[in-house]
N, C-alpha and C. Protein backbone atom coordinates (compact mmCIF):
# COMPACT_ATOMS: atom_id res chain seq x y z
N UNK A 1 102.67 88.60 160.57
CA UNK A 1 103.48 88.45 161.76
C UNK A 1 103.37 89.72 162.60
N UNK A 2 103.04 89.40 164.09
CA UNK A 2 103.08 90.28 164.46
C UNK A 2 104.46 91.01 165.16
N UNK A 3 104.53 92.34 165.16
CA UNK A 3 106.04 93.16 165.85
C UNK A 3 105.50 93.52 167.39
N UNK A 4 106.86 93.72 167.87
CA UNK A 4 106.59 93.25 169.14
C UNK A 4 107.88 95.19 169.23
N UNK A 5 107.48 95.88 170.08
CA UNK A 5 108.38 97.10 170.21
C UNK A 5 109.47 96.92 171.44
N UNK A 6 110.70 96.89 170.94
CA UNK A 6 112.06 96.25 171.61
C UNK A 6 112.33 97.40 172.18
N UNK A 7 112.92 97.26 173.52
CA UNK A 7 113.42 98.21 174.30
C UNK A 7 114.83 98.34 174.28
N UNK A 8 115.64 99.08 174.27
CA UNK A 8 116.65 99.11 173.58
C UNK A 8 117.67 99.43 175.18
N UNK A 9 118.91 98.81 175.36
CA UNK A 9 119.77 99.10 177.16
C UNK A 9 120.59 100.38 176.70
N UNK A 10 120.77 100.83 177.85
CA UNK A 10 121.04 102.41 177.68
C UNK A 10 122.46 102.17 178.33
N UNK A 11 123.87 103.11 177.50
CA UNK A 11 124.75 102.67 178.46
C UNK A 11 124.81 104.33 178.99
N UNK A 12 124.97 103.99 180.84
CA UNK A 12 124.79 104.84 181.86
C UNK A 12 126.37 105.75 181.57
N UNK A 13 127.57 104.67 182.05
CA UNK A 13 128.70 105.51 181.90
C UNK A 13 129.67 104.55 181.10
N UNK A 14 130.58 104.93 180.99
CA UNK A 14 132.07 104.21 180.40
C UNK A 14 133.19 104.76 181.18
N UNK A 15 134.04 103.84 181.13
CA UNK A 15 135.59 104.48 181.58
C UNK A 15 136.41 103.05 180.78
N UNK A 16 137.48 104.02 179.89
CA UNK A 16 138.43 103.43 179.52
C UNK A 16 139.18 103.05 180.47
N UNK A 17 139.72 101.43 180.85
CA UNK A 17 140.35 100.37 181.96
C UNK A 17 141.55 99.98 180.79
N UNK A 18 141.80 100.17 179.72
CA UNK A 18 143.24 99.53 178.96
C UNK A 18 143.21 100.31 177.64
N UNK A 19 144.14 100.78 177.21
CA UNK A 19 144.16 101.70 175.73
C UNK A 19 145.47 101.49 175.53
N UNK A 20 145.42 99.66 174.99
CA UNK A 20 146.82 99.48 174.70
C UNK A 20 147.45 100.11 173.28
N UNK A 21 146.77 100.04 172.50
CA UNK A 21 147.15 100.85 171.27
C UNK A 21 146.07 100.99 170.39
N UNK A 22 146.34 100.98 169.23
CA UNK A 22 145.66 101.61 167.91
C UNK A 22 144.54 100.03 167.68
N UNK A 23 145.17 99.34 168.15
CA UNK A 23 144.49 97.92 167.88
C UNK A 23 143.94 97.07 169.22
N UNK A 24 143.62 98.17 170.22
CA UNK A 24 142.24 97.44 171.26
C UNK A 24 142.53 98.45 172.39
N UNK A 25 141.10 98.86 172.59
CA UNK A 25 141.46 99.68 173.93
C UNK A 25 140.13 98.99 174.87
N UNK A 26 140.26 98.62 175.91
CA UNK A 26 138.79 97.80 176.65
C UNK A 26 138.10 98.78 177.76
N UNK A 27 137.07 98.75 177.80
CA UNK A 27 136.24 100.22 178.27
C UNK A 27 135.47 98.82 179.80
N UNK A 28 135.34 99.33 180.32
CA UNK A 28 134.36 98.88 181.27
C UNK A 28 132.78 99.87 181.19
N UNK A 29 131.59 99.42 181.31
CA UNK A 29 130.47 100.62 181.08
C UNK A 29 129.76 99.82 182.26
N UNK A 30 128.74 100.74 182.47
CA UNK A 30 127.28 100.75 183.20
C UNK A 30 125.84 100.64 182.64
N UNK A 31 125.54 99.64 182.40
CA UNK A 31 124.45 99.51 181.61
C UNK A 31 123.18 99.34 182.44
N UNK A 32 122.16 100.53 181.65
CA UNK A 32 120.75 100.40 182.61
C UNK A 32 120.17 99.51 181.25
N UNK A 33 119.19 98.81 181.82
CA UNK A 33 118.44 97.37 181.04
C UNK A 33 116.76 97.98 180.95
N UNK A 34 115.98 97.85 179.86
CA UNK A 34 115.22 98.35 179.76
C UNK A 34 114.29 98.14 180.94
N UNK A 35 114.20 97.05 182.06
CA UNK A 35 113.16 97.52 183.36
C UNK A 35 113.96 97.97 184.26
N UNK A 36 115.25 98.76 184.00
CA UNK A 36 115.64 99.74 184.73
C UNK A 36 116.85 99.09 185.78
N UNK A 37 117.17 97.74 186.00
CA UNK A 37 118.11 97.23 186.07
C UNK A 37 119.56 97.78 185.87
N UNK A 38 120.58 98.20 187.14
CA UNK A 38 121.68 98.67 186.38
C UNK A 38 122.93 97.12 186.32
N UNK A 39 123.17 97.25 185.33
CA UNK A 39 124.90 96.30 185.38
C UNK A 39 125.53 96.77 185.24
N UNK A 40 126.66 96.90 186.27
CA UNK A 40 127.95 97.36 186.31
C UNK A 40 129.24 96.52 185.69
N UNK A 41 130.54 97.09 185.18
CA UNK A 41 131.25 96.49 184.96
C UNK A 41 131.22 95.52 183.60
N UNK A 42 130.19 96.63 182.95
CA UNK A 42 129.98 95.80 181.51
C UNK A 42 131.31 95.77 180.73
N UNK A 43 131.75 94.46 180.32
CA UNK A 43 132.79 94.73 179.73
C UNK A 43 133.04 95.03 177.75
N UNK A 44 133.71 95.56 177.41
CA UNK A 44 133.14 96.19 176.30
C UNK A 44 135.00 97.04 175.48
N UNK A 45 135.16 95.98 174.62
CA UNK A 45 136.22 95.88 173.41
C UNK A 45 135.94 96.57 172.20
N UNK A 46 137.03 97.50 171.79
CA UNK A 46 137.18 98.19 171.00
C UNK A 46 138.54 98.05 169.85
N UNK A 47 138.02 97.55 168.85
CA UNK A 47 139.41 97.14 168.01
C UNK A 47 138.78 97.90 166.62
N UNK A 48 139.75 98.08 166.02
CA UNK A 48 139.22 98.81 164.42
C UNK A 48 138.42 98.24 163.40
N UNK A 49 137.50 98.45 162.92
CA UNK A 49 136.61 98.05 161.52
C UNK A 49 137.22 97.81 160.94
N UNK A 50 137.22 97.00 159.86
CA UNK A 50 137.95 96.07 158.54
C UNK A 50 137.12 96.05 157.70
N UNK A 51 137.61 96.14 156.25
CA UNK A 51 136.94 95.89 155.10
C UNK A 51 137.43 94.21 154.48
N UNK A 52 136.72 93.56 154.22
CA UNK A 52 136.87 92.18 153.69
C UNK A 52 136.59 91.82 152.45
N UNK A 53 137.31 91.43 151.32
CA UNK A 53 136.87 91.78 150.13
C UNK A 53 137.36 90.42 149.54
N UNK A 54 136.02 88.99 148.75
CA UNK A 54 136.41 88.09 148.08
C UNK A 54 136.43 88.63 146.44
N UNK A 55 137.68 88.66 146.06
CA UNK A 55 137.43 88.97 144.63
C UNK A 55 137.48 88.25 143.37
N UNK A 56 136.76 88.03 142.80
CA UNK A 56 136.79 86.80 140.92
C UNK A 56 137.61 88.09 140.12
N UNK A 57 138.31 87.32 139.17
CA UNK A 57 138.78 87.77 138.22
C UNK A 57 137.90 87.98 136.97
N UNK A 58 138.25 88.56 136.02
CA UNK A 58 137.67 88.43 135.17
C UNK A 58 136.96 87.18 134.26
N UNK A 59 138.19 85.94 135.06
CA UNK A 59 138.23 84.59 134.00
C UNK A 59 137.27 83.81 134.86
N UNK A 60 137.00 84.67 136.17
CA UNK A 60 136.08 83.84 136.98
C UNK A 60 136.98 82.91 138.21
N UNK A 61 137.99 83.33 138.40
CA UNK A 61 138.87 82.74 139.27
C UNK A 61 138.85 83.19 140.61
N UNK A 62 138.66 82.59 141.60
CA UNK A 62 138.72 83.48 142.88
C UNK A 62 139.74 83.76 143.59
N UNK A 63 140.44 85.00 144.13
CA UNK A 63 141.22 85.32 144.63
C UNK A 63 141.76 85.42 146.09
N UNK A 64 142.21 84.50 146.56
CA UNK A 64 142.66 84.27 148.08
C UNK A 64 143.88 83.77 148.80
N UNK A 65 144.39 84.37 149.73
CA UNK A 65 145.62 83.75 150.12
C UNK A 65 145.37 82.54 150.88
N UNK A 66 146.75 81.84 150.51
CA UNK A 66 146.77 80.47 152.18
C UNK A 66 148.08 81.50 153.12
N UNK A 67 147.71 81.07 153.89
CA UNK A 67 148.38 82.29 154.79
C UNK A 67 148.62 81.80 156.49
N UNK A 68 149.19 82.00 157.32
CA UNK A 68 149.42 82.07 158.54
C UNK A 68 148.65 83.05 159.57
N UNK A 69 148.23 82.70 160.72
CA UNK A 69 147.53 84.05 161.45
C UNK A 69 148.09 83.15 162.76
N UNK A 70 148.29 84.71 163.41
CA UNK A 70 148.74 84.43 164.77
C UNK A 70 147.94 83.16 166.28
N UNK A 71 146.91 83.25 165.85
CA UNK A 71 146.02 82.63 166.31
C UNK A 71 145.31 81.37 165.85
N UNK A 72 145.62 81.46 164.46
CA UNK A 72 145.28 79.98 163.97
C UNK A 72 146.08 79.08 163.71
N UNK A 73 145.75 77.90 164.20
CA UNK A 73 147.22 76.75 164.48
C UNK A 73 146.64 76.04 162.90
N UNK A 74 148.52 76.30 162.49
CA UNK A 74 147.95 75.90 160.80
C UNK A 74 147.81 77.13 160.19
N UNK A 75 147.84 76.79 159.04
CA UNK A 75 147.42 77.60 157.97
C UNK A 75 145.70 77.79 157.54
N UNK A 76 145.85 78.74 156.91
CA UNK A 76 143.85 79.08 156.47
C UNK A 76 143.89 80.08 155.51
N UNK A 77 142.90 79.34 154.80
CA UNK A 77 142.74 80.21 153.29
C UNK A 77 142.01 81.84 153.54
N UNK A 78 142.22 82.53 152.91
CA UNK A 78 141.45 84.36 153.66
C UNK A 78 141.29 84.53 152.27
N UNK A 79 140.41 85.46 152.08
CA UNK A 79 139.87 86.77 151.37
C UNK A 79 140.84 88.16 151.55
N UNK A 80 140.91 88.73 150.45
CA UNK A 80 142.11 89.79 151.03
C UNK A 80 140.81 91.13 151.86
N UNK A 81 141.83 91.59 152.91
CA UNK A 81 141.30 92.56 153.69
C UNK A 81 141.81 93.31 154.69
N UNK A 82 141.88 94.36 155.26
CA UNK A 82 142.10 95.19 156.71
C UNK A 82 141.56 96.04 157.44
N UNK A 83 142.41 96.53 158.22
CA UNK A 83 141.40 97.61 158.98
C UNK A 83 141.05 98.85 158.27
N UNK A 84 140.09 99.65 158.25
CA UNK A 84 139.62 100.78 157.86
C UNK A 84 140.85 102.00 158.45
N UNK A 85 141.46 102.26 157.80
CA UNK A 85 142.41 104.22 158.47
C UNK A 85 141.40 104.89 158.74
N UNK A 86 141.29 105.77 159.67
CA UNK A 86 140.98 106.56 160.06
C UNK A 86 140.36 107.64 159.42
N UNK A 87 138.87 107.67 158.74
CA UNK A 87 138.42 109.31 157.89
C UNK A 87 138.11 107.74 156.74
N UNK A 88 138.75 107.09 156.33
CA UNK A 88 138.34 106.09 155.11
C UNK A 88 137.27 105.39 155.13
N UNK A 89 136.50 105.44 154.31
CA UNK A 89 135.10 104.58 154.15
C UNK A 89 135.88 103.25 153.74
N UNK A 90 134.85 102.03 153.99
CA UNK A 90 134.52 100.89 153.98
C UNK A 90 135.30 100.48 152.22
N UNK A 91 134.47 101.20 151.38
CA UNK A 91 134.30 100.99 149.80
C UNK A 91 136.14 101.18 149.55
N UNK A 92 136.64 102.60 150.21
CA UNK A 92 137.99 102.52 149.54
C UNK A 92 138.75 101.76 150.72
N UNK A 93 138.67 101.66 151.64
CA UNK A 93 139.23 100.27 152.57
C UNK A 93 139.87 99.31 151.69
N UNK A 94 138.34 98.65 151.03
CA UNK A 94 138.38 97.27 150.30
C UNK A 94 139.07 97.81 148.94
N UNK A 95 138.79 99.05 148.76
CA UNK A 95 139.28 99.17 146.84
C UNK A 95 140.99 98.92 147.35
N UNK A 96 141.71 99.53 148.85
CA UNK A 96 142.94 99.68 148.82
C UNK A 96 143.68 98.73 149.08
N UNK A 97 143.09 98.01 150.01
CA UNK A 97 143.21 96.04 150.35
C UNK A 97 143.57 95.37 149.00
N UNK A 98 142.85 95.52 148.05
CA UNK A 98 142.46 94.36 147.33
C UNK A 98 143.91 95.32 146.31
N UNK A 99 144.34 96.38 146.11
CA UNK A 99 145.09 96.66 145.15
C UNK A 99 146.89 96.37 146.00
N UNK A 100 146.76 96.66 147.43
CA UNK A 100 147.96 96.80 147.85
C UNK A 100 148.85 95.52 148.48
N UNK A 101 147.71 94.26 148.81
CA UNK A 101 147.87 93.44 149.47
C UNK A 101 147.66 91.95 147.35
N UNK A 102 147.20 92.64 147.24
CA UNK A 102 147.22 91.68 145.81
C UNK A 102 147.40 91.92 144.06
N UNK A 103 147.47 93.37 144.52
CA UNK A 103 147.87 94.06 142.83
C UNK A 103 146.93 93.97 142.29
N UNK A 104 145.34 93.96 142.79
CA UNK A 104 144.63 94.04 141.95
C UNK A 104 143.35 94.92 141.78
N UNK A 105 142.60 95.54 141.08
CA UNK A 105 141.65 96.52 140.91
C UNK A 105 140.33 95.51 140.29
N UNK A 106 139.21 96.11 140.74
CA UNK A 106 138.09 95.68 140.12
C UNK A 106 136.95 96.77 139.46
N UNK A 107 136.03 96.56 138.90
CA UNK A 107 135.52 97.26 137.80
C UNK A 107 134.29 97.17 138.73
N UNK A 108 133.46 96.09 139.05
CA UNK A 108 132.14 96.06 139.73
C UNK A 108 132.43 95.57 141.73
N UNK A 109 131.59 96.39 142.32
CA UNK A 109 131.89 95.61 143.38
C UNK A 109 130.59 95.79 144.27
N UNK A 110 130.37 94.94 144.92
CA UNK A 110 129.18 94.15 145.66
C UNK A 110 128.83 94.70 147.02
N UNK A 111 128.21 95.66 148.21
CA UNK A 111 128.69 95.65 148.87
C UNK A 111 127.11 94.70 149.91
N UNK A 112 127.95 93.42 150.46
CA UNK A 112 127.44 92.58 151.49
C UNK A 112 126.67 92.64 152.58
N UNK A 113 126.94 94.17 153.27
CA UNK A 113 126.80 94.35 154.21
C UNK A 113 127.74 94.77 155.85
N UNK A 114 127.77 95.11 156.40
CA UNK A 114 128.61 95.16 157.25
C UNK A 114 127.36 94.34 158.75
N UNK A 115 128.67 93.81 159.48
CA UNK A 115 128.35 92.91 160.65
C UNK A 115 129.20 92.92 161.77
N UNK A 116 128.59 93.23 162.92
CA UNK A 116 129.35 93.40 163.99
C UNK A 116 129.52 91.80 164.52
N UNK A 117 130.91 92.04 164.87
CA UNK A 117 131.52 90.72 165.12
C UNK A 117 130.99 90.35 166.67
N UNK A 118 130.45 90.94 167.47
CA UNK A 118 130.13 90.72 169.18
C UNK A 118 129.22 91.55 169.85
N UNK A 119 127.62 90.91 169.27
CA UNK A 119 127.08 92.04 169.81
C UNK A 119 126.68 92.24 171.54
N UNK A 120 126.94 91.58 171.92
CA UNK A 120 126.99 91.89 173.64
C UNK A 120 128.35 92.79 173.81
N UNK A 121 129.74 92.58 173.64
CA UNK A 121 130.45 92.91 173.83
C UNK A 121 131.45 94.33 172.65
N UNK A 122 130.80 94.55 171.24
CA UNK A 122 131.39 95.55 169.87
C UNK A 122 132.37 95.01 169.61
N UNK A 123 133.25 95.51 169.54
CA UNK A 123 134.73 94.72 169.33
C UNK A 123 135.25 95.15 167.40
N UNK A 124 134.06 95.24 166.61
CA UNK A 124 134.46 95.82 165.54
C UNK A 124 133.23 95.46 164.70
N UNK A 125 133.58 96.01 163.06
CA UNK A 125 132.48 95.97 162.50
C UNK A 125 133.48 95.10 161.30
N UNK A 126 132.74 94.20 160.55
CA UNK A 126 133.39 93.82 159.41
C UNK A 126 132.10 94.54 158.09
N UNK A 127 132.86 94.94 157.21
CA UNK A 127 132.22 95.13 156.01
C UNK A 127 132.72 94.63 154.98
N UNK A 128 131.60 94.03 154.55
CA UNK A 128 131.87 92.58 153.35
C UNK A 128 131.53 93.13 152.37
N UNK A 129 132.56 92.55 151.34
CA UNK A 129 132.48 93.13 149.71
C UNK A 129 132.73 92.29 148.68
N UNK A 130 132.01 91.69 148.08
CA UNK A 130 132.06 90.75 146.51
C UNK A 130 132.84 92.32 145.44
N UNK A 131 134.10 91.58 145.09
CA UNK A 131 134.74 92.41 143.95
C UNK A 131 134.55 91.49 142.74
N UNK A 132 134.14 91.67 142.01
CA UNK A 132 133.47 91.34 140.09
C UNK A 132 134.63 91.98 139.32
N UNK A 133 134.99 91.22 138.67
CA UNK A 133 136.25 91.78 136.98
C UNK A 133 137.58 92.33 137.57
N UNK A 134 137.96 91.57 138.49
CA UNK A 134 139.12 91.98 138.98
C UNK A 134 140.43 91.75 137.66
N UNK A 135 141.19 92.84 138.17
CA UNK A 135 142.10 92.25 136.96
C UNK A 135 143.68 93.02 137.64
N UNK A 136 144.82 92.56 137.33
CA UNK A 136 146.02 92.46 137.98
C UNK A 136 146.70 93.62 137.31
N UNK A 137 146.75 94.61 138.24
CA UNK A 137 147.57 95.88 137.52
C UNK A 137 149.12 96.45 138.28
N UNK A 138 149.06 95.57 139.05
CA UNK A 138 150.27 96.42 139.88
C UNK A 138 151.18 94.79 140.91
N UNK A 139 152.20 95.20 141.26
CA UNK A 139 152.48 94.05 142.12
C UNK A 139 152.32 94.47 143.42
N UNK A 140 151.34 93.44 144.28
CA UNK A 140 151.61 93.45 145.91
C UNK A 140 152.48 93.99 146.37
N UNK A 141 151.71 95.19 147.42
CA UNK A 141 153.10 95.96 148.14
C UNK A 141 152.30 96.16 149.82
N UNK A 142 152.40 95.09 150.09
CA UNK A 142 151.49 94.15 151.30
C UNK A 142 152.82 94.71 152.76
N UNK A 143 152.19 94.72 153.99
CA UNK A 143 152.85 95.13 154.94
C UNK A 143 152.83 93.95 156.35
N UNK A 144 152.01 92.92 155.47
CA UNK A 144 151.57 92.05 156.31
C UNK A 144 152.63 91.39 157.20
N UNK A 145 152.19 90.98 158.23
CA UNK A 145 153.41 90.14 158.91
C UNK A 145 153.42 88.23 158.85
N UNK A 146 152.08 88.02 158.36
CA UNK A 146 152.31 86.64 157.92
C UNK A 146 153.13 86.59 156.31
N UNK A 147 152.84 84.72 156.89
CA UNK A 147 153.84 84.44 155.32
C UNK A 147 151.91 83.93 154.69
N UNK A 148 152.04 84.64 153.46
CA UNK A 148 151.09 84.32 152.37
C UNK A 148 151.64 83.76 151.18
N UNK A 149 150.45 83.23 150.35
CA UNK A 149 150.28 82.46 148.99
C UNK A 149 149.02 83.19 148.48
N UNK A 150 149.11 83.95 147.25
CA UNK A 150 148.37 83.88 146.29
C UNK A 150 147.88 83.05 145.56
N UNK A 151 146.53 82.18 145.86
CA UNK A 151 145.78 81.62 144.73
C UNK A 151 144.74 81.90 144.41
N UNK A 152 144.50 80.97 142.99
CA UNK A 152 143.30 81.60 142.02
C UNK A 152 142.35 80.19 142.33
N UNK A 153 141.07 79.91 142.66
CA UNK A 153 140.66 78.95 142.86
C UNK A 153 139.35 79.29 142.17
N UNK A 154 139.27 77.74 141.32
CA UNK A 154 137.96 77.92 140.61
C UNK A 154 136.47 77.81 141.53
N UNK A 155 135.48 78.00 140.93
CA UNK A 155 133.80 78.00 142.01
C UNK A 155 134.12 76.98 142.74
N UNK A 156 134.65 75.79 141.77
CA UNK A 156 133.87 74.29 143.03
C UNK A 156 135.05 74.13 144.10
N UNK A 157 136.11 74.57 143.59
CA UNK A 157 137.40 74.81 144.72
C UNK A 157 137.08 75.56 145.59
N UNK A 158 136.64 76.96 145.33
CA UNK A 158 136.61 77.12 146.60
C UNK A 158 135.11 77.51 147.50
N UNK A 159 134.21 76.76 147.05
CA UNK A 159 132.68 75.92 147.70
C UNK A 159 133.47 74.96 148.56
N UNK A 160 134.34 74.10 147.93
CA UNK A 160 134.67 72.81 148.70
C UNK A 160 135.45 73.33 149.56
N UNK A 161 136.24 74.40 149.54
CA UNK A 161 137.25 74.85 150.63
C UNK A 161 136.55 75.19 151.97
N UNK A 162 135.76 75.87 151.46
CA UNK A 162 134.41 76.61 152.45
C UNK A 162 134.18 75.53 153.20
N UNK A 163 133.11 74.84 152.25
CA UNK A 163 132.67 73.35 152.99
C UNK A 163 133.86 72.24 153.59
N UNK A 164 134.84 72.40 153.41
CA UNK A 164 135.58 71.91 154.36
C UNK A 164 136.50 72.53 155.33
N UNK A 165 135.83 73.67 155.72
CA UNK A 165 136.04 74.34 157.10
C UNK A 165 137.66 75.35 156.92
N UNK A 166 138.45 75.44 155.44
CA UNK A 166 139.80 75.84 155.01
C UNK A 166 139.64 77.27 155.19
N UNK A 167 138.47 78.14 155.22
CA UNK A 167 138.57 79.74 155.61
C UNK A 167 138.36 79.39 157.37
N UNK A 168 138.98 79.75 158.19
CA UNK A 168 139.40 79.33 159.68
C UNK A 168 138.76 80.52 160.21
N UNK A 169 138.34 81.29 159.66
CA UNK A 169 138.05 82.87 160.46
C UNK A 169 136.60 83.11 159.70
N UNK A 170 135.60 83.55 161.22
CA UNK A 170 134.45 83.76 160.74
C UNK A 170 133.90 84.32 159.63
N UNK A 171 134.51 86.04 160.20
CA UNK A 171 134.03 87.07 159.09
C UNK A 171 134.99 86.36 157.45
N UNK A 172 135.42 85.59 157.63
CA UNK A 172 136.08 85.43 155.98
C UNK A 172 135.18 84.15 155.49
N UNK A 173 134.90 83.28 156.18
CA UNK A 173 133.62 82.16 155.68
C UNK A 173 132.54 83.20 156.13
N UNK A 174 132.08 83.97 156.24
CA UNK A 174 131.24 84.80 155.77
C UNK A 174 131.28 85.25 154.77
N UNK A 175 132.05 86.25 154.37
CA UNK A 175 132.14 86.72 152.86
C UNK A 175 132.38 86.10 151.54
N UNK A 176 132.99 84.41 152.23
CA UNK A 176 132.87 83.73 151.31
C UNK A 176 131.49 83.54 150.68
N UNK A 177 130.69 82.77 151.69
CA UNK A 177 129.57 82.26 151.73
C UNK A 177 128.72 83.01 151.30
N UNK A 178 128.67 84.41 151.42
CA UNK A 178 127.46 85.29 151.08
C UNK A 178 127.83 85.78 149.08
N UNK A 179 128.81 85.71 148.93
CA UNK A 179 129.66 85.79 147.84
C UNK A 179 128.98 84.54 147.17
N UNK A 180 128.78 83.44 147.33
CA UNK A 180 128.81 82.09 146.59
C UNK A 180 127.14 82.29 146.25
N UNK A 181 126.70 82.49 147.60
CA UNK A 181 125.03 83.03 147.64
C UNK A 181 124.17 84.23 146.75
N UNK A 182 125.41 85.13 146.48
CA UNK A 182 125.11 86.35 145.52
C UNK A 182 125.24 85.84 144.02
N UNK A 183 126.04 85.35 143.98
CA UNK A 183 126.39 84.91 142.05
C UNK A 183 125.60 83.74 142.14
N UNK A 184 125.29 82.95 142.50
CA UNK A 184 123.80 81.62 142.46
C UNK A 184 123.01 82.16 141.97
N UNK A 185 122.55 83.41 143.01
CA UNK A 185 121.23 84.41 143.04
C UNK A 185 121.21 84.60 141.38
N UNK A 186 122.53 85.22 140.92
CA UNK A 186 122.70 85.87 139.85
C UNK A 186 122.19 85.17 138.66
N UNK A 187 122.79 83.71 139.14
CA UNK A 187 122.73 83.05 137.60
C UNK A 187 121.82 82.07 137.79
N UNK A 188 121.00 82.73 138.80
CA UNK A 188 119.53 81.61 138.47
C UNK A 188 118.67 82.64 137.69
N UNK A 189 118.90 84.18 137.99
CA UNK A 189 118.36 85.23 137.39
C UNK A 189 118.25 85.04 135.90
């Protein structure tokens, strides 16, 4: 196959236009286009990185809430996860998610990849994490503002959840999905 050398758009300027808080500030920029083309008024969202973490138990159970989100009409099953603090890597993000929001610690953990949720526009990065041998050491001391449910759902539960559209939010049928795709991998190995 042949490669083809990509020209990459240069942004000219920025000016912050809204810096409502800690959770989105929207920049307007100037973008020159690689034949030199300028666009003005690029618009361009800034919200915090999140760590996303599907975790199995030891018994092989998968760990996920049914839960409420402001934006989704209905309920939807999630992966536990949040935003990255400030100075915190990705890895203890997810190690602190998965202990504070579910009481639980894991022994092996996977890391997926990270994926920007909008690439014309940034908006954030998700970094996806398969947690292996999770096991329950502490009780949830969660700050969340939805109402959640802790369940344990076996493989074909939650394949079928997947496949029937029950994770409502991209980046979380992502981490499902790449999660289901990693342990296949495993145990065709």
């Amino acid at each position: 196959m042949k490669t083809t050398e990509l020209r990459l758009w240069e942004t000219v300027e920025r000016k912050t236009i809204l810096n409502h808080s800690k959770f989105l500030t929207v920049e307007s920029h100037t973008v020159k286009l690689p034949d030199g083309k300028i666009i003005p008024n690029w618009a361009w969202l800034i919200i915090p990185s999140a760590a996303i973490v599907l975790a199995v138990t030891e018994d092989n159970q998968f760990l996920c809430f049914r839960q409420t989100k402001y934006a989704v009409a209905g309920t939807t099953l999630a992966p536990v996860g949040g935003m990255l603090e400030s100075d915190e890597t990705p890895i203890d993000a997810a190690k602190r998610e998965l202990l504070e929001e579910m009481g639980y610690e894991a022994q092996d953990w996977i890391n997926l990849g990270s994926h920007i949720l909008d690439p014309n526009r940034g908006i954030a990065t998700m970094h996806l994490f398969l947690a292996l041998n999770a096991k329950k050491v502490a009780e949830p001391n969660s700050d969340d503002l939805e109402d959640q449910e802790l369940l344990m759902l076996s493989k074909n539960e939650i394949e079928n959840a997947l496949n029937a559209g029950e994770f409502k939010i991209l980046a979380w049928s992502a981490v499902v999905a790449m999660s289901i795709n990693y342990l296949n991998a495993q145990k065709n190995h």
